[in-house]
Protein backbone atom coordinates (compact mmCIF):
# COMPACT_ATOMS: atom_id res chain seq x y z
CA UNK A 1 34.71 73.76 150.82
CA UNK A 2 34.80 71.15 147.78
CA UNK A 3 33.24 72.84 144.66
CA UNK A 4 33.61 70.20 141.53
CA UNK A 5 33.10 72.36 137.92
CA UNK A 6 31.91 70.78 134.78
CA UNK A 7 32.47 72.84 131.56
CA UNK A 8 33.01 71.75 127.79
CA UNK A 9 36.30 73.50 127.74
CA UNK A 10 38.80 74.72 130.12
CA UNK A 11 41.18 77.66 129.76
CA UNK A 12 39.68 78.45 126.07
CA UNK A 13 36.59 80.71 124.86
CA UNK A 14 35.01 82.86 127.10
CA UNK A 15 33.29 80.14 129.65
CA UNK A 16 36.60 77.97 129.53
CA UNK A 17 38.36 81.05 130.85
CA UNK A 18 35.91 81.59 133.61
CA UNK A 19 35.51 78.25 134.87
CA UNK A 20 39.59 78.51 135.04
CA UNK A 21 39.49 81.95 136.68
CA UNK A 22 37.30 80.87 139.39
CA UNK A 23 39.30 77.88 139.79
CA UNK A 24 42.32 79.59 140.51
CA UNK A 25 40.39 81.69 142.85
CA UNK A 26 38.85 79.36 144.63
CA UNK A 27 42.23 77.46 145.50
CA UNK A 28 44.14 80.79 146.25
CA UNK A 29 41.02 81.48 148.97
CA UNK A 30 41.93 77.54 149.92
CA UNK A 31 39.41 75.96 148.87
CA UNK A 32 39.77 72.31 147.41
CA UNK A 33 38.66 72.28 143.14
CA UNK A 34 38.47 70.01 140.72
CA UNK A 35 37.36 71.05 136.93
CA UNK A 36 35.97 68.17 134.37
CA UNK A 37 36.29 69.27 130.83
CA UNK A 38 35.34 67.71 127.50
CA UNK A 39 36.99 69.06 124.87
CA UNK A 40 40.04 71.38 123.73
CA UNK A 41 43.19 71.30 124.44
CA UNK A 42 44.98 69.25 127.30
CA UNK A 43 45.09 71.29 130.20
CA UNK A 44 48.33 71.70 132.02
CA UNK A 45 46.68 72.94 135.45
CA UNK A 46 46.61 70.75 138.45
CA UNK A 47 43.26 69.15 139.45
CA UNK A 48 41.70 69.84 135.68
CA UNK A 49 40.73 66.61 133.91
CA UNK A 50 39.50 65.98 130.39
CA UNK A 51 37.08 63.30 130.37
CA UNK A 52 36.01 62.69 126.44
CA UNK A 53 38.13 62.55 123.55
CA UNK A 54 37.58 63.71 120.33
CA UNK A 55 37.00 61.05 118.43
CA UNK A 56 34.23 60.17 121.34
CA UNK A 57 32.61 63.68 120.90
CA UNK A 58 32.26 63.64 117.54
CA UNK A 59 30.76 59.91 117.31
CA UNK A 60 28.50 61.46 119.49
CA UNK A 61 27.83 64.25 117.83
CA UNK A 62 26.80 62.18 114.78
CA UNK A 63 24.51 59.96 117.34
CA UNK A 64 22.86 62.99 118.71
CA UNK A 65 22.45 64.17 114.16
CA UNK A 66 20.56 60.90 114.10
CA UNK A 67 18.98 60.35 117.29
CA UNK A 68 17.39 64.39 117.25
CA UNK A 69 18.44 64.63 120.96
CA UNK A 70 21.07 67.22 121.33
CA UNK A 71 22.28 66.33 124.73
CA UNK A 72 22.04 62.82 125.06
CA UNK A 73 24.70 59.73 123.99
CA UNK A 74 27.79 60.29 126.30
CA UNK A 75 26.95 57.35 128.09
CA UNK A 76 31.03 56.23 128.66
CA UNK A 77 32.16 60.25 129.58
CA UNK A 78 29.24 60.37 131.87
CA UNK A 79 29.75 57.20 133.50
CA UNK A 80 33.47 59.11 134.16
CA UNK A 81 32.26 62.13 135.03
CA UNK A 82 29.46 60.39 137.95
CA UNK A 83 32.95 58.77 138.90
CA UNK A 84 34.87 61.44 139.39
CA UNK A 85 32.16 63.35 141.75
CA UNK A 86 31.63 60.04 143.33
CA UNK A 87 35.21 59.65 144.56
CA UNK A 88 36.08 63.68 144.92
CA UNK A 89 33.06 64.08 147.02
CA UNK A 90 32.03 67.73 146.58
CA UNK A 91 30.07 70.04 148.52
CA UNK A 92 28.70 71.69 145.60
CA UNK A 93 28.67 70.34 142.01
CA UNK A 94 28.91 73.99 139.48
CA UNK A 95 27.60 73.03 136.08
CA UNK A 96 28.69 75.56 133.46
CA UNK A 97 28.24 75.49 129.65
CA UNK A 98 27.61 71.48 128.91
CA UNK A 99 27.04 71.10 125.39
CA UNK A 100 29.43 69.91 122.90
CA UNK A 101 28.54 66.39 122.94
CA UNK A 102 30.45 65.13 125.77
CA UNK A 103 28.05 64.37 128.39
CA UNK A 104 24.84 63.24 128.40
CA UNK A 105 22.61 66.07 130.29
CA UNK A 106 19.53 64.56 131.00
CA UNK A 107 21.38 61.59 132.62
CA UNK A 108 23.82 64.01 134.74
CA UNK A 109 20.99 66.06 135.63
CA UNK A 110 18.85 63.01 136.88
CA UNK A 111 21.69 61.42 138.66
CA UNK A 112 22.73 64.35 140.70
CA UNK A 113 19.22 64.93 141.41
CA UNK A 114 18.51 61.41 143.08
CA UNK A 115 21.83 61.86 145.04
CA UNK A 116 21.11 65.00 146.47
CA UNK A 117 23.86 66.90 145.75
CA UNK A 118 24.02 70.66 146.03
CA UNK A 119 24.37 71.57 142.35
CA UNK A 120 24.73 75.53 140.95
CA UNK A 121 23.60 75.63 137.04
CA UNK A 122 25.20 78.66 135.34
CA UNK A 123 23.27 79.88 132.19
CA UNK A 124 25.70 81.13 129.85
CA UNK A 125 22.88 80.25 127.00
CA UNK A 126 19.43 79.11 126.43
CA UNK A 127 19.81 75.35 126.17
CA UNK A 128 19.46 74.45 130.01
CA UNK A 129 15.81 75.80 130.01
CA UNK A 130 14.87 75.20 126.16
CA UNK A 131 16.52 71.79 126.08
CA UNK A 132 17.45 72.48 122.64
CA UNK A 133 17.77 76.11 121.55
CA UNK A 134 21.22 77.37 122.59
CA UNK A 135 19.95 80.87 121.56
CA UNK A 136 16.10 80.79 120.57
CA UNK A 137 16.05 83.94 119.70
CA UNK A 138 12.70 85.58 118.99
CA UNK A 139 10.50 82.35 118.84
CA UNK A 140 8.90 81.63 122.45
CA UNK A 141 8.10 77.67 121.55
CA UNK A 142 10.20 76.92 124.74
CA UNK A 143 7.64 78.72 127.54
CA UNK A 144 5.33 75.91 126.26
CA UNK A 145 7.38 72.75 125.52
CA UNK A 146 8.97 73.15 122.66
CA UNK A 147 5.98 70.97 120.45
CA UNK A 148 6.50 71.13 116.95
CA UNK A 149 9.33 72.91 116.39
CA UNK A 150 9.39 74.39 113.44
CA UNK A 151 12.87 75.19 113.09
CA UNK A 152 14.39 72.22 114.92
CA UNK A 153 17.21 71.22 112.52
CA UNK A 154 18.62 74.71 113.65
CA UNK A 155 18.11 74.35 117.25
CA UNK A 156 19.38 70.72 117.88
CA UNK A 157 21.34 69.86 114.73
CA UNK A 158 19.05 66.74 113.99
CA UNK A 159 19.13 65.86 110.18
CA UNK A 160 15.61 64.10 110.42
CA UNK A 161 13.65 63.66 113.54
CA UNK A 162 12.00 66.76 115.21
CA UNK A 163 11.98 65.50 119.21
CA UNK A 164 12.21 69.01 120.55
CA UNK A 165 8.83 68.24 122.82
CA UNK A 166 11.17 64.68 124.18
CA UNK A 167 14.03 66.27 125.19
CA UNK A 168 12.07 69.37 126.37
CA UNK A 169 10.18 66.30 128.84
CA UNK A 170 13.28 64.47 129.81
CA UNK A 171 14.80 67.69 130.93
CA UNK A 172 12.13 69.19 132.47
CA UNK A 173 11.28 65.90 134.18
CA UNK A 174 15.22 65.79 135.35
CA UNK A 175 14.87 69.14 137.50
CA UNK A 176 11.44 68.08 138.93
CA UNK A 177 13.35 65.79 140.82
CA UNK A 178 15.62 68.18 142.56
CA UNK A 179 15.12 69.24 146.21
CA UNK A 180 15.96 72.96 147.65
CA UNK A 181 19.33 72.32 146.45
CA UNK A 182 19.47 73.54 143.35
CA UNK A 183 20.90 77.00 142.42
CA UNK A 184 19.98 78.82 139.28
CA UNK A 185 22.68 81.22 137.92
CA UNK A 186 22.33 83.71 135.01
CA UNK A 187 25.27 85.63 133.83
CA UNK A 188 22.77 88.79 133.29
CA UNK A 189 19.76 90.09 134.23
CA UNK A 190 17.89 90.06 130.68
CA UNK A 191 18.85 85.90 130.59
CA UNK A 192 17.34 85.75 134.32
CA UNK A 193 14.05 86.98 133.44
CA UNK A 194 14.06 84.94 129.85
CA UNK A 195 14.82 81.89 132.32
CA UNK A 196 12.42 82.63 135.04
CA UNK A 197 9.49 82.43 132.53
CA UNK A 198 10.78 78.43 131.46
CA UNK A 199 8.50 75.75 132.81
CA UNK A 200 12.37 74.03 133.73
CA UNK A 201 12.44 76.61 136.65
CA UNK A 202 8.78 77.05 137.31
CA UNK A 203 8.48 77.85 141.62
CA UNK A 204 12.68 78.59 141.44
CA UNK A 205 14.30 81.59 141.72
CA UNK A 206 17.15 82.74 139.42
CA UNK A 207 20.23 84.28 140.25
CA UNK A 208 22.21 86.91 138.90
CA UNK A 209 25.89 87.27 138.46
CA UNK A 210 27.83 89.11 135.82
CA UNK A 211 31.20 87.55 134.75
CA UNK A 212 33.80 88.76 135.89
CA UNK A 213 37.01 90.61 133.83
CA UNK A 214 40.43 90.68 134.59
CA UNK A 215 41.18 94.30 135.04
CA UNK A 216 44.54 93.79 135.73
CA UNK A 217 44.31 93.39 131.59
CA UNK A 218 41.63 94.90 130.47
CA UNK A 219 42.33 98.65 131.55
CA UNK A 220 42.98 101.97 130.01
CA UNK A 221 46.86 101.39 128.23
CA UNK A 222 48.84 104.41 127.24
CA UNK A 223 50.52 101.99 124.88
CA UNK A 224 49.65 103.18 121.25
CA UNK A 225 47.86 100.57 119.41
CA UNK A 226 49.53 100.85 116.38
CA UNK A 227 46.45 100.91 114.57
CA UNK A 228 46.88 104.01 112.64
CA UNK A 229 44.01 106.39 112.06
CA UNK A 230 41.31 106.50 114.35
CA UNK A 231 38.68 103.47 114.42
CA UNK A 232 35.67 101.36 115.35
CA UNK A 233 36.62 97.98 116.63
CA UNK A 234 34.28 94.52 116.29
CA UNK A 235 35.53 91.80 118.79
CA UNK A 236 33.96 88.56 117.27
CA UNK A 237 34.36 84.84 117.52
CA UNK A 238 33.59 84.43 113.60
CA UNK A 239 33.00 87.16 111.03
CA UNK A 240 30.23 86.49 108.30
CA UNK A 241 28.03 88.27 105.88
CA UNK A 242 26.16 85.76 105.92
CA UNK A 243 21.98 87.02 106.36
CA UNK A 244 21.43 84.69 109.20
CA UNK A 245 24.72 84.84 111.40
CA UNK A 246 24.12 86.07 114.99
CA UNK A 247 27.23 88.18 115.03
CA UNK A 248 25.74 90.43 112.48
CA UNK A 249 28.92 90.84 110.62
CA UNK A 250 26.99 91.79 107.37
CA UNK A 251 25.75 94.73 109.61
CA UNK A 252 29.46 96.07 109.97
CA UNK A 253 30.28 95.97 106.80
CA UNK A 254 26.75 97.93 105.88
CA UNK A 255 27.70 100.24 108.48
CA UNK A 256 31.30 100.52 106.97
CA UNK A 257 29.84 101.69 103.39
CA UNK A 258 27.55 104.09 105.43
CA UNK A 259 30.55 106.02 107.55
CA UNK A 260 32.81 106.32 104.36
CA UNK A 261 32.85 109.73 104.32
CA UNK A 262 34.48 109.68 108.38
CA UNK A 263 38.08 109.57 108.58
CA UNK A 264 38.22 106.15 110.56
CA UNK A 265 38.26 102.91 109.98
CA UNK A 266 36.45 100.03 111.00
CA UNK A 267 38.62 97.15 112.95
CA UNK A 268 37.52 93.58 113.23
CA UNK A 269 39.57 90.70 115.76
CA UNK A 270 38.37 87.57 114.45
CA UNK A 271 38.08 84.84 112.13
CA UNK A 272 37.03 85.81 109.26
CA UNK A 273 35.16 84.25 106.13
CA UNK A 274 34.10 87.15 104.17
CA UNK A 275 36.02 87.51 100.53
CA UNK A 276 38.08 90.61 100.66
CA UNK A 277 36.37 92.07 97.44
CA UNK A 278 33.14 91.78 99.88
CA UNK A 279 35.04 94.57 102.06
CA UNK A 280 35.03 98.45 101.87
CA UNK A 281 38.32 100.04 101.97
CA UNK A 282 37.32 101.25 105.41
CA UNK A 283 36.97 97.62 107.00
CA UNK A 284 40.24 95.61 107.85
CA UNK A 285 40.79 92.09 109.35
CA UNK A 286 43.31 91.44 112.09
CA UNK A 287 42.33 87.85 112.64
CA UNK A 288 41.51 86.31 116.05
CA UNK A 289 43.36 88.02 118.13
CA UNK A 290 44.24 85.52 121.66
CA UNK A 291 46.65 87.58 123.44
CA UNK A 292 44.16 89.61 125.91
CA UNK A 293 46.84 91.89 126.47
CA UNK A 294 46.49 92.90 122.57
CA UNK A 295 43.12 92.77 122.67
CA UNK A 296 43.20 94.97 125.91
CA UNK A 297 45.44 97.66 123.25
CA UNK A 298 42.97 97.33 120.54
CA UNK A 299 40.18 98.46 122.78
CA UNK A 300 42.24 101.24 124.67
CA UNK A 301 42.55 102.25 121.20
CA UNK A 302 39.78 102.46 119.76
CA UNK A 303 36.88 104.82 119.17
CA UNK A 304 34.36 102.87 120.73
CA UNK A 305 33.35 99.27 120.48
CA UNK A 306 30.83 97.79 118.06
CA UNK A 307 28.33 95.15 118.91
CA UNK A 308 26.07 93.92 116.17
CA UNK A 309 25.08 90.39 117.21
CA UNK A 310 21.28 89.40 116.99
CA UNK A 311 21.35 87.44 120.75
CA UNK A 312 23.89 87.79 123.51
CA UNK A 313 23.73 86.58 127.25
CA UNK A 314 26.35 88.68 128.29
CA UNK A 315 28.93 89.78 125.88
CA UNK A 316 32.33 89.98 126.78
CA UNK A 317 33.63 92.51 124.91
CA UNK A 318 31.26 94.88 126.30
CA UNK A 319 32.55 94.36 129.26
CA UNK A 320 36.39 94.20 128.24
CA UNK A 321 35.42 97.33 126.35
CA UNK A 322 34.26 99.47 129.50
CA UNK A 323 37.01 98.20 131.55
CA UNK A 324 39.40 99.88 128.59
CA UNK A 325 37.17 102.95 129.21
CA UNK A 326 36.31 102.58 126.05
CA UNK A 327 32.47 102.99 124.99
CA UNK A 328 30.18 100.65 123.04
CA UNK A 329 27.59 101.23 120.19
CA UNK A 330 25.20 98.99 119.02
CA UNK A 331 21.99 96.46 118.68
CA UNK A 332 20.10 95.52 121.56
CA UNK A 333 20.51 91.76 121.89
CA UNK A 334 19.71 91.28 125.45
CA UNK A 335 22.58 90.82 127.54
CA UNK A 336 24.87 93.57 126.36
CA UNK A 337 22.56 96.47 127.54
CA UNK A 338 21.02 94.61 130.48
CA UNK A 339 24.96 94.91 131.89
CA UNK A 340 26.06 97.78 130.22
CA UNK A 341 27.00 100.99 132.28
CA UNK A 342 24.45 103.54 131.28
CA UNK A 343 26.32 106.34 130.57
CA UNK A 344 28.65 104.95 127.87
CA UNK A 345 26.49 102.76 125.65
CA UNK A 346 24.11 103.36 122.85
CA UNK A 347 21.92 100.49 122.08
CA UNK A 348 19.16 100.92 119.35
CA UNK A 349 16.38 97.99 117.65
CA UNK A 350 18.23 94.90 116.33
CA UNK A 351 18.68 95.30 112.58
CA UNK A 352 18.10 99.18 112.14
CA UNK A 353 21.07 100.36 110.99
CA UNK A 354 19.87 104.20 110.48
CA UNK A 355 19.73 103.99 113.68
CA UNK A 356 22.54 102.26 114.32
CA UNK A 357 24.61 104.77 112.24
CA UNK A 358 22.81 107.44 113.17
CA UNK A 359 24.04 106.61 117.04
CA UNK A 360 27.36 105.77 115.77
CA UNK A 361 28.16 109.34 114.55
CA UNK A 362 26.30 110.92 117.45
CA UNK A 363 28.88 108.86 119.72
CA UNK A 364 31.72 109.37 118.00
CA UNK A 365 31.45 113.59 118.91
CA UNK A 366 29.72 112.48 122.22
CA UNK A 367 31.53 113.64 125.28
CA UNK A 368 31.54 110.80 127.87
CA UNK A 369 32.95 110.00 131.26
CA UNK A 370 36.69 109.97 131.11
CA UNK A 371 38.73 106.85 129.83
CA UNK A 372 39.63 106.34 133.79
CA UNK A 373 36.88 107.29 135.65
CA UNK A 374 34.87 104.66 132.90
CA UNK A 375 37.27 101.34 133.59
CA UNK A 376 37.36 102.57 137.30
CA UNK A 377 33.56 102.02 137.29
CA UNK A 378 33.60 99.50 134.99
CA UNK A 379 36.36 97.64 136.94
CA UNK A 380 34.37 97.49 140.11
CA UNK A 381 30.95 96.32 138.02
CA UNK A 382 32.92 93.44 136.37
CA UNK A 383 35.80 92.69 138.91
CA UNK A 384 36.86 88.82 139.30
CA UNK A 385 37.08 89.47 142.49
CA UNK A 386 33.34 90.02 142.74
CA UNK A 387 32.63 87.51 140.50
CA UNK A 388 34.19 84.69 142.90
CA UNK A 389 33.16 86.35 146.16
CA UNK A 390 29.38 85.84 144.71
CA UNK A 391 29.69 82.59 143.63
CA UNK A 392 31.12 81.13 147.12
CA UNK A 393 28.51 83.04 148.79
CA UNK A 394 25.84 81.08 146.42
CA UNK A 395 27.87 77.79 147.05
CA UNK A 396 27.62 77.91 150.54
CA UNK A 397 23.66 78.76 150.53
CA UNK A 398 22.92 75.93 148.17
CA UNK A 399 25.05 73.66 150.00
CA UNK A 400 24.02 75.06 153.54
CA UNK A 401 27.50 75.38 155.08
């Protein structure tokens, strides 16, 4: 089988890693793949291609600022990328996470439509059914079209003209066109039933399936973390106080002033932007931390796992966390407790944090599965293995092989 990917980055944030995971896999099972990527770094794998520079993207970028559509421009990348799957000749085209102003969507969408290729969408956000929002959090504008948008500087980056309801059309008038052979992917089950309800989808089905983890990595280390006293830890892409961040980080450091009186610590891997006077003395910054295999320590390590973001469609460090054996506290925001395994989570209402601390010092005397019989669980919920195996199983029904 021929399965072409198309991803904004390859080998780098958590869908560059698993479009390059189930690259790998899918040429150690023997079959042929080819990745296109926008941006990042150059990728040193064979058959992975960048097709935009960054000098392109970010002209584009500025188009799409002016323009108020959020995926269009890209007309020179897309042209390459219709190349590409024009000579390569796949069985299955696999669209993963295509923002980042390197292709133009609506165009993509509307060409592989017309050529009837088999083509497998993976939602790792809102934007492929909103056709703006990539996380529209509690507003529901998008069941109906997106008219008006109230808040559409946010969701498409547009300095002046609100065409929410345009791009919401071209989209939705892009899918129309497709046959049987189009496959619907979410990464949970929360962001299957938030996509089922899009007009974009209306008479489709939606697919689950979680992403995977490499356990080989992420398991249970008797390595000592070097960490010191006991502690919380906060995986997070960026770290902000700022009221409207999604990651919450404000929340932690709330949280932080509330368990001063426990003798732990609260540990956060990421960037940070918060001034260190902003931090109790129970809070400390490692930075982003890219080795997994650290990471992997960190959560062996750790107490449990805090999650405090506002909207997630999976979360991989609840996942990473689990497959530690370690357990995970915090807000519901969707796709964290919609994968979760039951019996070593607490999730409470996004933004209460009496009950968020409340469940956090509950937890911390709360007996739980051990570490090993967790990640064994864990490890067979989010394996890579199963992660692949699904995926070829959904390439071959789209693509009726």
């Amino acid at each position: 089988m021929r399965v072409l990917q198309v991803n904004s980055v390859y080998g780098t944030g958590s869908t560059g890693v698993l479009t390059r995971t189930l690259h790998h896999g899918l040429m150690e099972r023997g079959h042929e793949s080819l990745v296109l990527y926008g941006r990042g770094p150059e990728a040193q794998d064979s058959n992975v291609i960048r097709v935009c520079s960054d000098t392109y993207a970010r002209a584009n970028k500025a188009w799409s600022m002016l323009s108020g559509y959020a995926y269009g421009g890209c007309e020179a990348s897309t042209k390459k990328v219709i190349q590409y799957i024009r000579d390569f000749g796949p069985d299955v085209v696999h669209l993963q996470c295509i923002n980042e102003h390197f292709i133009n969507i609506y165009r993509l969408l509307d060409w592989l439509a017309q050529a009837k290729l088999p083509t497998l969408i993976t939602l790792h956000a809102d934007f492929m059914f909103t056709a703006n929002c990539g996380s529209a959090l509690g507003c529901e504008g998008w069941k109906g079209g997106c008219e008006n948008c109230p808040d559409f500087r946010r969701a498409t980056g547009s300095l002046v003209l609100g065409r929410t309801r345009a791009s919401f059309n071209r989209m939705l008038a892009a899918y129309q066109k497709f046959d049987e052979r189009l496959s619907i992917v979410a990464v949970s089950p929360w962001l299957a039933r938030r996509a089922e309800q899009s007009p974009m989808f209306a008479g489709r089905g939606v697919t689950t399936i979680l992403n995977g983890v490499d356990c080989g990595i992420f398991t249970p280390s008797d390595d000592e973390s070097g960490e010191g006293r006991p502690y919380l830890l906060h995986v997070t892409s960026h770290f902000t106080d700022k009221d409207d961040a999604l990651k919450g980080g404000r929340y932690i450091i709330d949280l932080a002033d509330r368990l001063s009186d426990l003798p732990l610590e609260i540990v956060v891997a990421g960037k940070s932007e918060v001034e260190a006077s902003r931090l109790p003395n129970n809070v400390r910054i490692l930075g982003p931390v890219s080795d997994a295999a650290e990471l992997a320590r960190l959560y062996s390590g750790a107490t449990a796992t805090l999650l405090t973001s506002n909207q997630e469609t999976f979360s991989l460090p609840c996942a990473e966390s689990l497959c530690c054996g370690t357990p995970v506290v915090g807000f519901e925001a969707g796709g964290p407790e919609s994968i979760a395994l039951p019996e070593a989570n607490v999730f409470v209402r996004y933004g209460d944090l009496d009950a968020l601390e409340a469940a956090t010092r509950c937890f911390i005397g709360k007996s739980c599965p051990s570490r090993r019989q967790l990640a064994a669980h864990a490890a067979r919920v989010y394996s890579i293995t199963r992660m692949i195996d699904e995926y070829v199983r959904e390439y071959r029904r789209v693509a009726c092989l």
